[in-house]
N, C-alpha and C. Protein backbone atom coordinates (compact mmCIF):
# COMPACT_ATOMS: atom_id res chain seq x y z
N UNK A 1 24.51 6.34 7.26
CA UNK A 1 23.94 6.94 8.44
C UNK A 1 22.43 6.76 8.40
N UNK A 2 21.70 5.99 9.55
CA UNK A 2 20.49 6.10 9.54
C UNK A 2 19.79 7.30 9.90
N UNK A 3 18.40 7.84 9.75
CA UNK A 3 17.69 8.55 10.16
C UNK A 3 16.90 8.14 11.31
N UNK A 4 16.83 9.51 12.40
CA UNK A 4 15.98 8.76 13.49
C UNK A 4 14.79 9.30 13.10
N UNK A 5 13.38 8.52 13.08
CA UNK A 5 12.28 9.51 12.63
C UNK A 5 11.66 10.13 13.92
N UNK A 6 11.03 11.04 13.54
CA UNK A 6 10.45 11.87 14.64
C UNK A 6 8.85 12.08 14.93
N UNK A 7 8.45 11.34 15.60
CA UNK A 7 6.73 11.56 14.91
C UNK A 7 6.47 12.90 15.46
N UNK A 8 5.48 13.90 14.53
CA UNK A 8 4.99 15.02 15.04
C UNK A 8 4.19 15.26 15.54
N UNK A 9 3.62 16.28 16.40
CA UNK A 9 2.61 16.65 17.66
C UNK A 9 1.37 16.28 16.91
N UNK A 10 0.17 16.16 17.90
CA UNK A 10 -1.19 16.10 17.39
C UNK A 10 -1.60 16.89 16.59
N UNK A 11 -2.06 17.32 15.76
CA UNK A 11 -2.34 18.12 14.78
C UNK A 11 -1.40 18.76 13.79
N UNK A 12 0.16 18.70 14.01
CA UNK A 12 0.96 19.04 13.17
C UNK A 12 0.86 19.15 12.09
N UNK A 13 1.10 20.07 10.99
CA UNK A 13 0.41 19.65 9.43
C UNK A 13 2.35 19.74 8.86
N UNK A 14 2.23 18.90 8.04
CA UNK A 14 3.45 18.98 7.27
C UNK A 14 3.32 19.44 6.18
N UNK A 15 4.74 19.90 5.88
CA UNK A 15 5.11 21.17 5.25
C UNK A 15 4.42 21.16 3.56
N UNK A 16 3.60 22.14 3.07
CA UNK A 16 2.99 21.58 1.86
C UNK A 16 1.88 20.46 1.63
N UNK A 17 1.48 20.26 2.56
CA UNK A 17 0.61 19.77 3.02
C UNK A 17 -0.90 20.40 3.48
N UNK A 18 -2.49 20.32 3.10
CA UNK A 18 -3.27 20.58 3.41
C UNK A 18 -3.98 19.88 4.50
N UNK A 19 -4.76 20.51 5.47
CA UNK A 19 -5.37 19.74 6.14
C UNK A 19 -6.89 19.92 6.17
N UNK A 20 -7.70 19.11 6.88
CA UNK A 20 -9.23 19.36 7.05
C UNK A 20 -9.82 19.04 8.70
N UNK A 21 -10.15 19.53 9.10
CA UNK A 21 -10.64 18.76 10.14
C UNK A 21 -11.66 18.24 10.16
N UNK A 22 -11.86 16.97 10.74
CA UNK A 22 -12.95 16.01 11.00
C UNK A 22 -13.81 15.88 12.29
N UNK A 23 -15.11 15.53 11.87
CA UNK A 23 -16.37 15.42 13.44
C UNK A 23 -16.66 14.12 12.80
N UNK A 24 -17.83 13.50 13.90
CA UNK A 24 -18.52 12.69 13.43
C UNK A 24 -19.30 12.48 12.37
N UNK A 25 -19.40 11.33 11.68
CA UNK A 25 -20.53 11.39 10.31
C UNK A 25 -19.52 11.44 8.88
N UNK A 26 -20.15 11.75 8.15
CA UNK A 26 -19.86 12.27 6.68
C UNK A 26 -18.57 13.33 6.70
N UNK A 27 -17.31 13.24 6.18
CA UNK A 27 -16.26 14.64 5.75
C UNK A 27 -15.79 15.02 4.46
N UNK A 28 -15.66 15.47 3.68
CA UNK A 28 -15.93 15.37 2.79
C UNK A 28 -14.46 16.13 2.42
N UNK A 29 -13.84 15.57 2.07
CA UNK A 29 -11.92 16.44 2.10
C UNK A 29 -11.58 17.11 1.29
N UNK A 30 -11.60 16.18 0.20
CA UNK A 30 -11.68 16.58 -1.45
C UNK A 30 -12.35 16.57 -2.07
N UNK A 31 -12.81 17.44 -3.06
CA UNK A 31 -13.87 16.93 -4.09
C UNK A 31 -13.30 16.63 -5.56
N UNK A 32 -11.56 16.78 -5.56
CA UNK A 32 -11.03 16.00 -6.81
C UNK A 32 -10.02 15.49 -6.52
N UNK A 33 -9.27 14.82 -7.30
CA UNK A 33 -8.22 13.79 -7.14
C UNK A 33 -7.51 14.39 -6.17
N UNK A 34 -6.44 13.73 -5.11
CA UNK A 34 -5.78 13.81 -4.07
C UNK A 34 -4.86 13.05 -3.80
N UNK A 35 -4.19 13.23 -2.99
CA UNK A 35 -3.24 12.13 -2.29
C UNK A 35 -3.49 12.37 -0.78
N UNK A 36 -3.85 11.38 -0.43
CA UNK A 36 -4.02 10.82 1.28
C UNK A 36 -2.59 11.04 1.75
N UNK A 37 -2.21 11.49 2.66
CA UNK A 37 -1.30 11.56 3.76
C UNK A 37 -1.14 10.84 5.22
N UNK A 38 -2.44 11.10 5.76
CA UNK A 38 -2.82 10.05 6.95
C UNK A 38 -3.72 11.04 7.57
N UNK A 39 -3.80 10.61 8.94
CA UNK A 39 -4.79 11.51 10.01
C UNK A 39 -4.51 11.45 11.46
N UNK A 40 -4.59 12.38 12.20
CA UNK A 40 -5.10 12.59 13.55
C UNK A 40 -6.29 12.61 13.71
N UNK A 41 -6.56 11.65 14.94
CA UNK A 41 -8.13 11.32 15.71
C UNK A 41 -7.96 10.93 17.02
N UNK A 42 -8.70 11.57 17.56
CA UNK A 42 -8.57 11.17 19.19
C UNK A 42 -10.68 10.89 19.20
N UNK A 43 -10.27 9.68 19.81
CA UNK A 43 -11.81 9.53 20.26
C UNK A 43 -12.16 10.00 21.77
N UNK A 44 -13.54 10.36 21.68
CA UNK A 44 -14.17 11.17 22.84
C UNK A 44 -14.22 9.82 24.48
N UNK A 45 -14.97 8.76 23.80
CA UNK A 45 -15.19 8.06 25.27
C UNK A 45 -15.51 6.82 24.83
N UNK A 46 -15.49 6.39 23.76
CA UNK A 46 -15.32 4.68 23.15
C UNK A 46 -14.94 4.71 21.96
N UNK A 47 -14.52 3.20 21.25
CA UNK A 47 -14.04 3.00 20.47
C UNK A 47 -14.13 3.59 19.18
N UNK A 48 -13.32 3.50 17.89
CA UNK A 48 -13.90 4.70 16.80
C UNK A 48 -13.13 3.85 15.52
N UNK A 49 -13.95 4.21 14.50
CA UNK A 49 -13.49 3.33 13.07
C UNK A 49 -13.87 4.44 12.04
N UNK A 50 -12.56 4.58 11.38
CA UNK A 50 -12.63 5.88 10.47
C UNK A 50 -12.19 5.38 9.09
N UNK A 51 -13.35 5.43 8.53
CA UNK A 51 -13.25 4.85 7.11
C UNK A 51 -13.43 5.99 6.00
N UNK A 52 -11.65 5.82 5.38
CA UNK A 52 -11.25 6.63 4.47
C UNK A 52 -11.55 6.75 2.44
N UNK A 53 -12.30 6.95 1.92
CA UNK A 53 -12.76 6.54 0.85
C UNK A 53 -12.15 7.48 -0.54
N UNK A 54 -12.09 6.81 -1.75
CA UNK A 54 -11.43 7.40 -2.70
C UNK A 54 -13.28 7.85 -3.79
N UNK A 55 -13.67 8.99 -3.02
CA UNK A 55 -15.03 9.28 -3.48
C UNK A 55 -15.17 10.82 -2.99
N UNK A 56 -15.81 11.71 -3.95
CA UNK A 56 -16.11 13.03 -3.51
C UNK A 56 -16.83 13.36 -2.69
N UNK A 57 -17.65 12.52 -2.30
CA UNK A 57 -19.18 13.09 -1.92
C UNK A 57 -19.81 12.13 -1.47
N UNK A 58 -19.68 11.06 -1.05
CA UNK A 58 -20.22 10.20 -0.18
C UNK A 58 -19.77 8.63 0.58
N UNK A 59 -19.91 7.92 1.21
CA UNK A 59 -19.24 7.41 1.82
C UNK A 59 -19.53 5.95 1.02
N UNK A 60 -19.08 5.91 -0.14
CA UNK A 60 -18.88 4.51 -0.84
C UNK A 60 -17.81 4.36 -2.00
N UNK A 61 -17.53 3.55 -2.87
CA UNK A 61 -16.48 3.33 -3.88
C UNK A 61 -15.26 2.56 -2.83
N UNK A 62 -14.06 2.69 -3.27
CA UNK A 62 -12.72 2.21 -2.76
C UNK A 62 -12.71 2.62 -1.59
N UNK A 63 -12.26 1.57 -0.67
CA UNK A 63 -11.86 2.25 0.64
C UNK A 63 -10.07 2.40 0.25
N UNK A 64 -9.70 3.41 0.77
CA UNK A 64 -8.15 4.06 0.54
C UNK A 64 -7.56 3.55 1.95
N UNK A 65 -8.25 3.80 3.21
CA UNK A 65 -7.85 3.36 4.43
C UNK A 65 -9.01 3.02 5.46
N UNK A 66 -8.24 2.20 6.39
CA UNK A 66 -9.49 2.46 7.75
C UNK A 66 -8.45 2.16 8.84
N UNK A 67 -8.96 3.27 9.75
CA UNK A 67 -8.18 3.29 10.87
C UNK A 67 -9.16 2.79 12.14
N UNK A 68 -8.96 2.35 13.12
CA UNK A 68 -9.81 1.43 14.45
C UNK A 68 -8.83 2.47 16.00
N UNK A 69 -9.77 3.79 16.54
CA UNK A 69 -9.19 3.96 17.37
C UNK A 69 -9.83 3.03 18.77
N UNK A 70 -8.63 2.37 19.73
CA UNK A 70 -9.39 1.49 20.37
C UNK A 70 -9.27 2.76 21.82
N UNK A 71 -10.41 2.78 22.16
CA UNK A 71 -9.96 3.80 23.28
C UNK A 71 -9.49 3.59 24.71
N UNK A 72 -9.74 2.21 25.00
CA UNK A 72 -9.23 1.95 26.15
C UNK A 72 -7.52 1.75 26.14
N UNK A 73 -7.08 1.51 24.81
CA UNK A 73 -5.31 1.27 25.05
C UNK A 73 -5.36 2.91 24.73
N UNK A 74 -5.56 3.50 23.47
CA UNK A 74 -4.88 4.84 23.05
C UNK A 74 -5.91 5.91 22.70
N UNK A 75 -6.29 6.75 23.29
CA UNK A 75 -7.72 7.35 22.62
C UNK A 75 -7.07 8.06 21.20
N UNK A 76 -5.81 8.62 21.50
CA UNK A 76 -5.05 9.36 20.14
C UNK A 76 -4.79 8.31 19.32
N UNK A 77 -4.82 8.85 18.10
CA UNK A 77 -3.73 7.75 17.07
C UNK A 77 -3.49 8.78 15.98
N UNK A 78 -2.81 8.41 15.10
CA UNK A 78 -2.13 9.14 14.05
C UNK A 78 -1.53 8.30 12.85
N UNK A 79 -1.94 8.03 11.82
CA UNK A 79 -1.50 7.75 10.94
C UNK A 79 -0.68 8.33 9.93
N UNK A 80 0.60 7.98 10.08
CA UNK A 80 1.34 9.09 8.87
C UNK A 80 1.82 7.86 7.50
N UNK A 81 1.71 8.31 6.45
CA UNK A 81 1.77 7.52 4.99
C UNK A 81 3.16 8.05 4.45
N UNK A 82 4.51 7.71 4.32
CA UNK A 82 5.50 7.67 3.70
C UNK A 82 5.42 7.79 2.48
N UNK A 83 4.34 6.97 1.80
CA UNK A 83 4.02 6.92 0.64
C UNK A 83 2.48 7.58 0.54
N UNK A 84 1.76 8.17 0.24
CA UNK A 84 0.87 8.59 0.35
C UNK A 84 0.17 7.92 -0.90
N UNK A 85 -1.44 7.86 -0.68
CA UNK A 85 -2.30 7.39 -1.42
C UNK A 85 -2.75 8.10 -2.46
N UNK A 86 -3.00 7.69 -3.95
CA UNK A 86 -3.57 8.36 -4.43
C UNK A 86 -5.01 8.43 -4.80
N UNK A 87 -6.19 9.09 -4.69
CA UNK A 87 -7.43 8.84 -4.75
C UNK A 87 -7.85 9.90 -5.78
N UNK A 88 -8.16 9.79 -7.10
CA UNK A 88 -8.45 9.61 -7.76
C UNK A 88 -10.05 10.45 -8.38
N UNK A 89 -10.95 10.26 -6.94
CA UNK A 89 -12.18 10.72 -7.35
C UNK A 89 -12.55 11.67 -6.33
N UNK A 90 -11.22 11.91 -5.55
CA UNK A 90 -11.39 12.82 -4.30
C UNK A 90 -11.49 12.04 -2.73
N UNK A 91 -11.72 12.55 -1.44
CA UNK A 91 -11.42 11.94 -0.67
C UNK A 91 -12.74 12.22 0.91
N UNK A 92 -13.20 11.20 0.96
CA UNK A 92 -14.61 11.45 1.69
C UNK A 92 -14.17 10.38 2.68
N UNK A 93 -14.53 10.79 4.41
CA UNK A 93 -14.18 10.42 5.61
C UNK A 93 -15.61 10.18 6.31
N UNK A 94 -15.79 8.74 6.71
CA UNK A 94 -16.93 8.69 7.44
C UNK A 94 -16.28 8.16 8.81
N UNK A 95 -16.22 9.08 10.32
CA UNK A 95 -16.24 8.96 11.61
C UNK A 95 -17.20 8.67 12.32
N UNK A 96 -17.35 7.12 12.78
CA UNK A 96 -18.23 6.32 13.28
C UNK A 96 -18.71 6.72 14.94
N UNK A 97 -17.73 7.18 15.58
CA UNK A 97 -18.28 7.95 17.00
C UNK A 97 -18.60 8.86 17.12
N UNK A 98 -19.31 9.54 17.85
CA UNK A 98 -20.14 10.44 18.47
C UNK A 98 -18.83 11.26 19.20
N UNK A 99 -18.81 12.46 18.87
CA UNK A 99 -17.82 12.88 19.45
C UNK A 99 -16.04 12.84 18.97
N UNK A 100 -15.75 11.99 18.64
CA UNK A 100 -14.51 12.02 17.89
C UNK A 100 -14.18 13.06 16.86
N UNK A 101 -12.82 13.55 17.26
CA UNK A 101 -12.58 14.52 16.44
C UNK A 101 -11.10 14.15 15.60
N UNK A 102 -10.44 14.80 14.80
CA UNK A 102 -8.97 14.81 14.24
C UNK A 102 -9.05 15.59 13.06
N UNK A 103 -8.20 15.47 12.61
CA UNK A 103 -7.53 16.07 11.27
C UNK A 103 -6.75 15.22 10.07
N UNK A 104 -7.56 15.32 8.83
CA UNK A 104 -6.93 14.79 7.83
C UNK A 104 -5.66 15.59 6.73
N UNK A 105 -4.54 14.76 6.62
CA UNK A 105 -3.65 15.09 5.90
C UNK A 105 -3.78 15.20 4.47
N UNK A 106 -3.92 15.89 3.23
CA UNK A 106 -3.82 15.48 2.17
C UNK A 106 -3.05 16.89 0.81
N UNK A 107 -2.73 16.23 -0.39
CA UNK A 107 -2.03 17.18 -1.19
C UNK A 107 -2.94 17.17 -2.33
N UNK A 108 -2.53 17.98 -2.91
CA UNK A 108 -3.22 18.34 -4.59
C UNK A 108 -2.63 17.55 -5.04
N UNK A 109 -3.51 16.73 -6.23
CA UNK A 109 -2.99 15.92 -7.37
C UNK A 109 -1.60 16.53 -7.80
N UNK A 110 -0.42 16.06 -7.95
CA UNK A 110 0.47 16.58 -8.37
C UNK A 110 0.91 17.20 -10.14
């Protein structure tokens, strides 16, 4: 029997799961090891590039993800991770638009 998957509402947090919310600039999620989950972002009124980093405190080291919201097809997007990431040195979000907002998914080191 297959499963049908179900994607969940904008901001939904899953179960055991922490969230953060995000603005423009610098976010700073975790400040120790983590696992990435994904994110909600809706951009305000142009395009948006959200670069996800395996770093406590500032926006360099490994990138873990980058998401490209294009706003003229979808201003929402949502990334959900099946497998979730593990980052290591914590988890720091730099949101390139003015205005863009969402929410990041993530768990405690297990």
């Amino acid at each position: 029997m297959v499963e049908k998957r179900v994607e969940p509402s904008y901001y939904d947090v899953p179960f055991g799961i922490s969230s953060s919310i995000l603005t423009t600039g610098l976010n700073v999620v975790a400040t120790t090891a983590a696992y990435y989950h994904g994110l909600s972002v809706k951009a305000s009124a142009a395009d948006c590039t959200i670069t996800i980093y395996d770093n406590a405190s500032t926006t360099s080291g490994n990138i873990v993800d980058l998401v490209f919201v294009d706003f003229s097809l979808n201003p929402a997007t949502r990334v959900s991770l099946y497998n979730p990431i593990y980052a290591k040195n914590g988890i720091a979000i730099d949101v390139s638009e003015l205005g863009t907002k969402g929410v990041c998914f993530y768990g405690p080191k297990g």
